[in-house]
N, C-alpha and C. Protein backbone atom coordinates (compact mmCIF):
# COMPACT_ATOMS: atom_id res chain seq x y z
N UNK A 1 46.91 89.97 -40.55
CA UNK A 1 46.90 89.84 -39.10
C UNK A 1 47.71 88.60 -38.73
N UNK A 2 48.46 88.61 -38.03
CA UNK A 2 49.40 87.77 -37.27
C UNK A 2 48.37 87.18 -36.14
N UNK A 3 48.24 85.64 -36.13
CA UNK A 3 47.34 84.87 -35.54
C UNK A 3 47.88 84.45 -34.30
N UNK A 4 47.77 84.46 -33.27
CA UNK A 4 48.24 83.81 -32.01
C UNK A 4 48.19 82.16 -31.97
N UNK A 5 49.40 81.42 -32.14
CA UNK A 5 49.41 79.80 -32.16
C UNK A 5 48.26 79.28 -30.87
N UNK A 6 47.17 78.09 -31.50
CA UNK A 6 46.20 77.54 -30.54
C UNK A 6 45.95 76.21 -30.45
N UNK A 7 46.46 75.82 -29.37
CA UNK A 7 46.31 74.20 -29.36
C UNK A 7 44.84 73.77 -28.31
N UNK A 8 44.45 72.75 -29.35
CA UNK A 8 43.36 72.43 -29.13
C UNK A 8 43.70 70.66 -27.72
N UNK A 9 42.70 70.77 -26.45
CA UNK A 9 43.10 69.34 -26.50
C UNK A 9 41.76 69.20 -25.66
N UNK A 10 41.57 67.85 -26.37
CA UNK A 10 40.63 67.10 -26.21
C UNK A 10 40.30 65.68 -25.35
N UNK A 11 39.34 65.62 -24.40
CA UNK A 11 39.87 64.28 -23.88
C UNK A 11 38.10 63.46 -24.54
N UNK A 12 38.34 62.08 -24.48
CA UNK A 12 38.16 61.56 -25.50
C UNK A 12 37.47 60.11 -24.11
N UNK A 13 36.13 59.45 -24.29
CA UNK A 13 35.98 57.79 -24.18
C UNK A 13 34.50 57.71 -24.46
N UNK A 14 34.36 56.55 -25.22
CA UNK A 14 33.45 55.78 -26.19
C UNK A 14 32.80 56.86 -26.64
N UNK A 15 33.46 57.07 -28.05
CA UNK A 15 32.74 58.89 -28.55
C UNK A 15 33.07 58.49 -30.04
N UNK A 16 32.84 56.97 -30.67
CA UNK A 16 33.35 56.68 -32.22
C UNK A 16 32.39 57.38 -32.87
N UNK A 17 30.94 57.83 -32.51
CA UNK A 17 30.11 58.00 -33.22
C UNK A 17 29.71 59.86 -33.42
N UNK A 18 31.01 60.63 -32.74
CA UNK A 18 30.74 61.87 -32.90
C UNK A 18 32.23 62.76 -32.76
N UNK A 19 33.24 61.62 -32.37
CA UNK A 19 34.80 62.37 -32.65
C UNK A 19 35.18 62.85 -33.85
N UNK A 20 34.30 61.99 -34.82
CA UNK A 20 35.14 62.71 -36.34
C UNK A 20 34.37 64.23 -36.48
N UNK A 21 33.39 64.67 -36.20
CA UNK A 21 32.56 65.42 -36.33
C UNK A 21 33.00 66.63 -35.22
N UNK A 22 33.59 66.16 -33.83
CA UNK A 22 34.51 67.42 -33.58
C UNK A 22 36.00 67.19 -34.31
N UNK A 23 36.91 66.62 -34.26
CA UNK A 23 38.19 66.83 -35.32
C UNK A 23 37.48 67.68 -36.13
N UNK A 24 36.60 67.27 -37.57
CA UNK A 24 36.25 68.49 -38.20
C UNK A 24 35.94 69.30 -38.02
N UNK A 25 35.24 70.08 -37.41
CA UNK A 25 34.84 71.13 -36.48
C UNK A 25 36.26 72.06 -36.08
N UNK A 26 37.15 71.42 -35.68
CA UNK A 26 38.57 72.04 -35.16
C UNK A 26 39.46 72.15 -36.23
N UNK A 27 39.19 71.27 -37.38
CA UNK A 27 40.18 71.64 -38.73
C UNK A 27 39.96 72.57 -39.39
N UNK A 28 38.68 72.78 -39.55
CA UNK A 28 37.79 74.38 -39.88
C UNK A 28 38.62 75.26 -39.71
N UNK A 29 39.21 75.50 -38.43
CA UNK A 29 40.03 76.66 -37.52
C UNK A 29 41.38 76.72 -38.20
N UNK A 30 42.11 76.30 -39.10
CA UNK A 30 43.35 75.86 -39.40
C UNK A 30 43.67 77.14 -39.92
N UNK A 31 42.82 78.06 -40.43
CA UNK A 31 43.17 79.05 -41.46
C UNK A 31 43.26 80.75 -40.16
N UNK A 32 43.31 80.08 -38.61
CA UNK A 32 42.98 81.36 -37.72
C UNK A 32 43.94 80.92 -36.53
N UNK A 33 45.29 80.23 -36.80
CA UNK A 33 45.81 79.72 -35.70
C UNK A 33 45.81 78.30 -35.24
N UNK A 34 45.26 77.80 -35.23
CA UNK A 34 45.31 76.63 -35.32
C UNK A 34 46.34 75.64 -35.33
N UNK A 35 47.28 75.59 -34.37
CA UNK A 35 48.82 74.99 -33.86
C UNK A 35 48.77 73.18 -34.73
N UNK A 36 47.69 72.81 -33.34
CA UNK A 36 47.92 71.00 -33.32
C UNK A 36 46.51 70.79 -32.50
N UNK A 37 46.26 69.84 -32.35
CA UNK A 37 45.18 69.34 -31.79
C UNK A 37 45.76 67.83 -31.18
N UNK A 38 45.34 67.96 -29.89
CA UNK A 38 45.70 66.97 -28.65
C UNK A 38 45.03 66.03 -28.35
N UNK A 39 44.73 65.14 -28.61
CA UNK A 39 43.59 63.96 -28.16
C UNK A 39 44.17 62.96 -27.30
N UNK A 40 43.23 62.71 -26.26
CA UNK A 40 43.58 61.69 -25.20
C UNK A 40 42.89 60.80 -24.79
N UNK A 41 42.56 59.61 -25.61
CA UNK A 41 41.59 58.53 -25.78
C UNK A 41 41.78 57.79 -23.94
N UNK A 42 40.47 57.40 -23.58
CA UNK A 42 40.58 56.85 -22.10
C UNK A 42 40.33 55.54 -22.18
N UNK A 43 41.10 55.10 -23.31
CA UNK A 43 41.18 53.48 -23.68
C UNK A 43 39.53 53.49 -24.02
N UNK A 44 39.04 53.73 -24.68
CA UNK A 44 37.48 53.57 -25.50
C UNK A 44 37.37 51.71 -26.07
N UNK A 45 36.22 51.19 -25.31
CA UNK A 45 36.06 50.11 -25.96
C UNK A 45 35.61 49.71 -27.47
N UNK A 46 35.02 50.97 -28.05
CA UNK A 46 34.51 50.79 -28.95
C UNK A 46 35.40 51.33 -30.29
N UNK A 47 35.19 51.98 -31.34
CA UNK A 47 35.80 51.87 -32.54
C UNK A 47 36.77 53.49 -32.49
N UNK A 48 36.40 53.84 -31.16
CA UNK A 48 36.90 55.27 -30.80
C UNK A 48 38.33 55.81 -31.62
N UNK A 49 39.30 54.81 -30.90
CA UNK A 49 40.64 55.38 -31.41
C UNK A 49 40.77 54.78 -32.74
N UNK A 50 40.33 53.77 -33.26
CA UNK A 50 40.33 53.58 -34.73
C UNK A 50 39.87 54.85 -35.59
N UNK A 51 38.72 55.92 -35.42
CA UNK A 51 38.63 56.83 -35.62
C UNK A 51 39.45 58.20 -35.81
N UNK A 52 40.23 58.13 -34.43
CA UNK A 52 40.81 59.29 -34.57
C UNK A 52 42.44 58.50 -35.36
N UNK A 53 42.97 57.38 -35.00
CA UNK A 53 43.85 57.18 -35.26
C UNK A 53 43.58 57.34 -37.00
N UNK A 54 42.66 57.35 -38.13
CA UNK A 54 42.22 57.88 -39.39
C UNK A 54 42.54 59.12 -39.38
N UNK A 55 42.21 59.91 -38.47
CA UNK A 55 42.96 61.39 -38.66
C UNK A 55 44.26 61.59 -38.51
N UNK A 56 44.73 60.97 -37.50
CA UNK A 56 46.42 61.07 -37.73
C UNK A 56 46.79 60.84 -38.45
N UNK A 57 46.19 59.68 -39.10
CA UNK A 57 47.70 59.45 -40.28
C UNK A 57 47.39 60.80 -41.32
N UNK A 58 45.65 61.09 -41.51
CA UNK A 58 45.90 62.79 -42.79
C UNK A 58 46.40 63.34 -42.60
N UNK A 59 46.64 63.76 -41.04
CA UNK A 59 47.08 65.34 -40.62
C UNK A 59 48.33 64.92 -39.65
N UNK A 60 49.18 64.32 -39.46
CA UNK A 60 49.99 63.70 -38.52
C UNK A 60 51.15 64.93 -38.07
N UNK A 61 51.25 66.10 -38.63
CA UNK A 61 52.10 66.97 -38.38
C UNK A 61 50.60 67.92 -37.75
N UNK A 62 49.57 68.10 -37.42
CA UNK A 62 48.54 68.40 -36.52
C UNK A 62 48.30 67.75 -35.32
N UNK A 63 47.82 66.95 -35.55
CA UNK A 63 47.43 65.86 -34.54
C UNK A 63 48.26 65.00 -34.56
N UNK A 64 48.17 64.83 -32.80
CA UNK A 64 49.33 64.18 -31.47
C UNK A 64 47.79 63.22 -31.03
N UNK A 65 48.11 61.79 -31.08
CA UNK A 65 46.91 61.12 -30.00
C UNK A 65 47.66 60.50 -28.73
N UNK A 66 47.22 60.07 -28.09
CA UNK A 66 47.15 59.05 -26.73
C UNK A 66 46.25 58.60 -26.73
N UNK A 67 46.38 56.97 -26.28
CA UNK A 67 45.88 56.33 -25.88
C UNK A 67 46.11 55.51 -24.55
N UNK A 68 45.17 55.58 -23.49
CA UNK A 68 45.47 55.51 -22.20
C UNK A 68 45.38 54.01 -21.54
N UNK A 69 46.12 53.31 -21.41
CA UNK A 69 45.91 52.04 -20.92
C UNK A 69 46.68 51.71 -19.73
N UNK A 70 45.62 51.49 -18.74
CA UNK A 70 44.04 51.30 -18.61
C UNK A 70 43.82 52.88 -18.74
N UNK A 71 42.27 52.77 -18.22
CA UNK A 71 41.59 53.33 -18.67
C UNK A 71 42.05 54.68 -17.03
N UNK A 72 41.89 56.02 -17.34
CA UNK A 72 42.78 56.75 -15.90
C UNK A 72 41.21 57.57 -15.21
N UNK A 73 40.03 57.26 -16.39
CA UNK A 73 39.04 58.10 -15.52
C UNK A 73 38.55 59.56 -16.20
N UNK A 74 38.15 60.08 -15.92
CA UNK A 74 37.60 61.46 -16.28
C UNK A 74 38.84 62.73 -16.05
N UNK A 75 39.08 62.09 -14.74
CA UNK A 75 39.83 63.18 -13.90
C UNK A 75 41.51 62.89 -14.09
N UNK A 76 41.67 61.53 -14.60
CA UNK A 76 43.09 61.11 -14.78
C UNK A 76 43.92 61.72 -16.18
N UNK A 77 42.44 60.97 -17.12
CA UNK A 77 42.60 61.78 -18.71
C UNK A 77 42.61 63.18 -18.55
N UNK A 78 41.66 63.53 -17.79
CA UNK A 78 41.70 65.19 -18.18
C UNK A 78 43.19 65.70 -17.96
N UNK A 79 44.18 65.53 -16.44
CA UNK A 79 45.12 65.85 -15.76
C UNK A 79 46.30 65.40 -17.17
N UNK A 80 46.21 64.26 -17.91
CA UNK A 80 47.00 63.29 -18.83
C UNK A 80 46.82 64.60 -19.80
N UNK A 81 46.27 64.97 -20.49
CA UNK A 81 45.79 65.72 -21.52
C UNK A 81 46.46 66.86 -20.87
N UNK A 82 46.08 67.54 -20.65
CA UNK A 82 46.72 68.35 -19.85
C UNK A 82 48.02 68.95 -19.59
N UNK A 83 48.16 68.19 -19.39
CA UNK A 83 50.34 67.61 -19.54
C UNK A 83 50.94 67.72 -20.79
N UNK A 84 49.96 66.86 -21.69
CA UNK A 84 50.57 66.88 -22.76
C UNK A 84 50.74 68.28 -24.18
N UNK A 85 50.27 69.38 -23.64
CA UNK A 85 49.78 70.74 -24.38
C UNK A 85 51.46 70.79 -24.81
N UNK A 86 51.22 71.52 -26.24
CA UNK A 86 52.22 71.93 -26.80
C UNK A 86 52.69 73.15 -26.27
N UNK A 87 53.13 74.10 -27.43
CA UNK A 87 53.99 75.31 -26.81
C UNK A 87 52.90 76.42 -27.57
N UNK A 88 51.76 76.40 -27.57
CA UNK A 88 50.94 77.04 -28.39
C UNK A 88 51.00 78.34 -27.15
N UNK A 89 49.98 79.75 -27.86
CA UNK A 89 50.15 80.64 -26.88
C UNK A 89 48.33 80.67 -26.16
N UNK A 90 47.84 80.01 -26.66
CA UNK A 90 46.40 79.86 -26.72
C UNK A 90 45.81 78.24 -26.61
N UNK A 91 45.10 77.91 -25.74
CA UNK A 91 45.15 76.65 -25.45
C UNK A 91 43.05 76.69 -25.36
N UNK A 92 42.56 75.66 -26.07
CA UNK A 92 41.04 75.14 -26.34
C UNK A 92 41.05 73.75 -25.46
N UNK A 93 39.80 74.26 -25.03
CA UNK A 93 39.74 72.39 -23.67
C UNK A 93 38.20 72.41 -24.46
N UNK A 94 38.10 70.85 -25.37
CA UNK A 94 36.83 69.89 -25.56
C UNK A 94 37.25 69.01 -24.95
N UNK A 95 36.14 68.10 -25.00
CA UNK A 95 35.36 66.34 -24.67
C UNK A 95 35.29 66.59 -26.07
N UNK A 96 35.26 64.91 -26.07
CA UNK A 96 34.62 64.20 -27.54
C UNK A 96 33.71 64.83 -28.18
N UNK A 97 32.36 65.02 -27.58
CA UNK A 97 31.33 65.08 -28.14
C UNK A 97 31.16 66.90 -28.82
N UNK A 98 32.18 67.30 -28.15
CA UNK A 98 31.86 69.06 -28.68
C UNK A 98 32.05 69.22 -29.76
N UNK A 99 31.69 70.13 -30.38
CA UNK A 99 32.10 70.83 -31.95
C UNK A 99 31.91 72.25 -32.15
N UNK A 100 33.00 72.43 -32.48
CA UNK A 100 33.20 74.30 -32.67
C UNK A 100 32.59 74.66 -34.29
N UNK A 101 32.10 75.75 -33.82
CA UNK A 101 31.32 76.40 -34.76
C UNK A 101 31.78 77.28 -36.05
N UNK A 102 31.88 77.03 -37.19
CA UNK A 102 32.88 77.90 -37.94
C UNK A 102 32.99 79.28 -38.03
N UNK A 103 34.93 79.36 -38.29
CA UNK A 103 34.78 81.24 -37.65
C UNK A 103 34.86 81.32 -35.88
N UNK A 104 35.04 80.39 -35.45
CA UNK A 104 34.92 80.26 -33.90
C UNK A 104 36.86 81.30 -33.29
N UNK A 105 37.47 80.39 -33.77
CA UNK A 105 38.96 80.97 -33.84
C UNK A 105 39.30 82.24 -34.32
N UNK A 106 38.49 82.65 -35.34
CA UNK A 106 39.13 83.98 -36.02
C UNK A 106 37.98 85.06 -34.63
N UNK A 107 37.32 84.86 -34.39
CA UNK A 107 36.17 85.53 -33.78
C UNK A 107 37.46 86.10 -32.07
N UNK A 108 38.10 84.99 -31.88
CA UNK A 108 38.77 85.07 -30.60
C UNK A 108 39.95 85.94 -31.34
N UNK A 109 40.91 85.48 -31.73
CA UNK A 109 41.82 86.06 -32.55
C UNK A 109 41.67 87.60 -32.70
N UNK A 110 40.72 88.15 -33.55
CA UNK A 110 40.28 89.59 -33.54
C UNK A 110 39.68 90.05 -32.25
N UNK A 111 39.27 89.18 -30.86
CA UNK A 111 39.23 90.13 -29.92
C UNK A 111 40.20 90.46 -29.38
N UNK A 112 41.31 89.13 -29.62
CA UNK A 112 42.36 89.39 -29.00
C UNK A 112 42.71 90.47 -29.67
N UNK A 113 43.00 90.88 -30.58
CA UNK A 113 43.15 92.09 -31.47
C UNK A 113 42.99 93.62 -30.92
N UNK A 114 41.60 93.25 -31.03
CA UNK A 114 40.87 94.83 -30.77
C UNK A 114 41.17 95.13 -29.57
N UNK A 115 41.01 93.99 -28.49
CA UNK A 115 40.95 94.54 -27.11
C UNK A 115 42.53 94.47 -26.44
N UNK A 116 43.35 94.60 -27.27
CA UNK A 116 45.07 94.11 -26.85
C UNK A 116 45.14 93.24 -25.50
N UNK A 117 44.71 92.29 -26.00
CA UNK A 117 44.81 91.44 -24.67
C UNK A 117 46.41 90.69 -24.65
N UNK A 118 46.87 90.85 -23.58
CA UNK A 118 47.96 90.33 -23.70
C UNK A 118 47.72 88.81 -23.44
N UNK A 119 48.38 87.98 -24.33
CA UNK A 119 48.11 86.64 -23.90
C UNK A 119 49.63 85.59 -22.94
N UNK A 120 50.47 86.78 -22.56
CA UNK A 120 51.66 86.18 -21.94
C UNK A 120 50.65 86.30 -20.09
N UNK A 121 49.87 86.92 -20.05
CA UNK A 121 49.12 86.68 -18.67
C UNK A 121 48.21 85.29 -18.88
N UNK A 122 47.59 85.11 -17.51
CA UNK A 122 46.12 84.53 -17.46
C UNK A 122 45.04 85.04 -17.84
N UNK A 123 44.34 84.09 -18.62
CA UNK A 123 43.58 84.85 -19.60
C UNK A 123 42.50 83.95 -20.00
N UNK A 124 41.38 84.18 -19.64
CA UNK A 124 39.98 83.17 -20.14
C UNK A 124 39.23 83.80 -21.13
N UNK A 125 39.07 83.33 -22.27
CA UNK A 125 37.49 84.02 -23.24
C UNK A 125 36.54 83.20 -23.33
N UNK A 126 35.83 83.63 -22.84
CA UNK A 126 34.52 82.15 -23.26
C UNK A 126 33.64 82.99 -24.49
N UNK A 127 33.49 82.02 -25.09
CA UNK A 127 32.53 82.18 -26.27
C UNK A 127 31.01 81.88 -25.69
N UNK A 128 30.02 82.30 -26.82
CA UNK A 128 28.96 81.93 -26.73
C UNK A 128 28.78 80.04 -26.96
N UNK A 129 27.72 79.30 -26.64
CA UNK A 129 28.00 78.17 -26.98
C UNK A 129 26.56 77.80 -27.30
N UNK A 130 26.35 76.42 -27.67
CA UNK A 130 25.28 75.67 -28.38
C UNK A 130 24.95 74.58 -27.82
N UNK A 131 23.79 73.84 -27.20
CA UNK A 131 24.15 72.70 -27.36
C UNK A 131 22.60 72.06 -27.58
N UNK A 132 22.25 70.66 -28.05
CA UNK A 132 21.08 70.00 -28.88
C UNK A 132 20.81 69.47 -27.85
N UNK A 133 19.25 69.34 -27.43
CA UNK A 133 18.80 68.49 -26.30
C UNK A 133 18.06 67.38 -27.24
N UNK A 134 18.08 66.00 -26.70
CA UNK A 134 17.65 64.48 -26.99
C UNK A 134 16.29 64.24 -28.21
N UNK A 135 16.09 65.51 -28.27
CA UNK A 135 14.91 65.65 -29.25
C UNK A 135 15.51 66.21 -30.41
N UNK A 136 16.33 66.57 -30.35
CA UNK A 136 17.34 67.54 -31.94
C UNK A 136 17.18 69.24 -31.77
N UNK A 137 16.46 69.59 -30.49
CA UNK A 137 16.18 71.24 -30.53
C UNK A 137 17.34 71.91 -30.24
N UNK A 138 18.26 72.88 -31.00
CA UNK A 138 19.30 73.70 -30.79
C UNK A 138 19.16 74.64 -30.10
N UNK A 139 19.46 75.10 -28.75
CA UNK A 139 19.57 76.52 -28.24
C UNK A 139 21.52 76.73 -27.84
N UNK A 140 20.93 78.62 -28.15
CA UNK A 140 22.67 79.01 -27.60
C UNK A 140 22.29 79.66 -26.57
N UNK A 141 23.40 79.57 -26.08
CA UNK A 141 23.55 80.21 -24.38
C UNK A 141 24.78 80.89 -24.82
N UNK A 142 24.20 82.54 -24.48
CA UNK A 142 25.16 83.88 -24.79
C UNK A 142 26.19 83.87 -23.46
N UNK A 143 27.09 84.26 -23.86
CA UNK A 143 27.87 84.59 -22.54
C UNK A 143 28.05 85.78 -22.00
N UNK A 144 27.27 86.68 -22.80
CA UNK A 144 26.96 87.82 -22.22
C UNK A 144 25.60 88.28 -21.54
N UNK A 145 25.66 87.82 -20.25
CA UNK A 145 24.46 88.05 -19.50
C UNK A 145 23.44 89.27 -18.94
N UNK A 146 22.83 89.96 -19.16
CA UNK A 146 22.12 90.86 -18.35
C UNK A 146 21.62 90.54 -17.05
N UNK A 147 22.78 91.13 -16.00
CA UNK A 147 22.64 91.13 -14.75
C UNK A 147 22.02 92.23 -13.79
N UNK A 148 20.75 91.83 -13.22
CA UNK A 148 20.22 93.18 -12.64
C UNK A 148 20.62 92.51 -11.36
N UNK A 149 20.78 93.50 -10.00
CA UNK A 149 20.62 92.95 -8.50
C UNK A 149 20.18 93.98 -8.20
């Protein structure tokens, strides 16, 4: 199967303690498309871009960083990031703190497949997702809803 190129981009502030943990999460994907991965640090005071700047130098033909000085905001980084997307045909929007689930990419990939979606249109897939509340309890939230009215 011929994989559709997917660039990942990420915007990024004071997240040293859970960025390496999405990067890995997104390197997982390398074997289903997986272009480059985009990071756009919002000038992080803490050990943030020392972090990711460790991944660039492994993977430096993957990962593209920025670092934003000053700092542009939620809404500045996001717009910054943004801008900066490669020529992929498939484009992934995280924050720091997310992490994709393995098999996440090939899962999209084969719908794109089955369901011939053309990806030269506009085109959204949302996945199912996960996320841990302050106590460590995991729930997923399906994206396929049962809607009665």
């Amino acid at each position: 199967m011929e994989y559709k190129k997917i660039s990942v981009l990420i915007v990024t502030y004071k997240q040293a303690n859970v960025i390496g943990r999405n990067i890995e999460s997104i390197l997982q994907q390398k074997d289903y498309g997986l272009h480059e991965i985009v990071i756009c640090d919002d000038c992080s005071p803490d050990n943030n871009w020392e972090v990711i700047q460790s991944y660039v130098e492994k993977y430096p033909n993957i990962i593209r960083a920025y670092r934003n000085n000053p700092n542009l905001g939620i809404y500045g980084n996001s717009d910054k990031c943004a801008l900066l997307h490669g020529d992929a045909e498939l484009f992934c929007w995280l924050e720091g703190d997310d992490a994709l689930e393995p098999d996440v990419f090939k899962g999209v990939q084969e719908y794109i497949t089955i369901n011939n979606v053309d990806v030269n249109e506009a085109v959204g897939i949302f996945c199912d997702y996960s996320s841990v509340n302050p106590m460590g309890e995991k729930f997923t939230h399906p994206n396929k809803k049962n809607l009665e009215w």
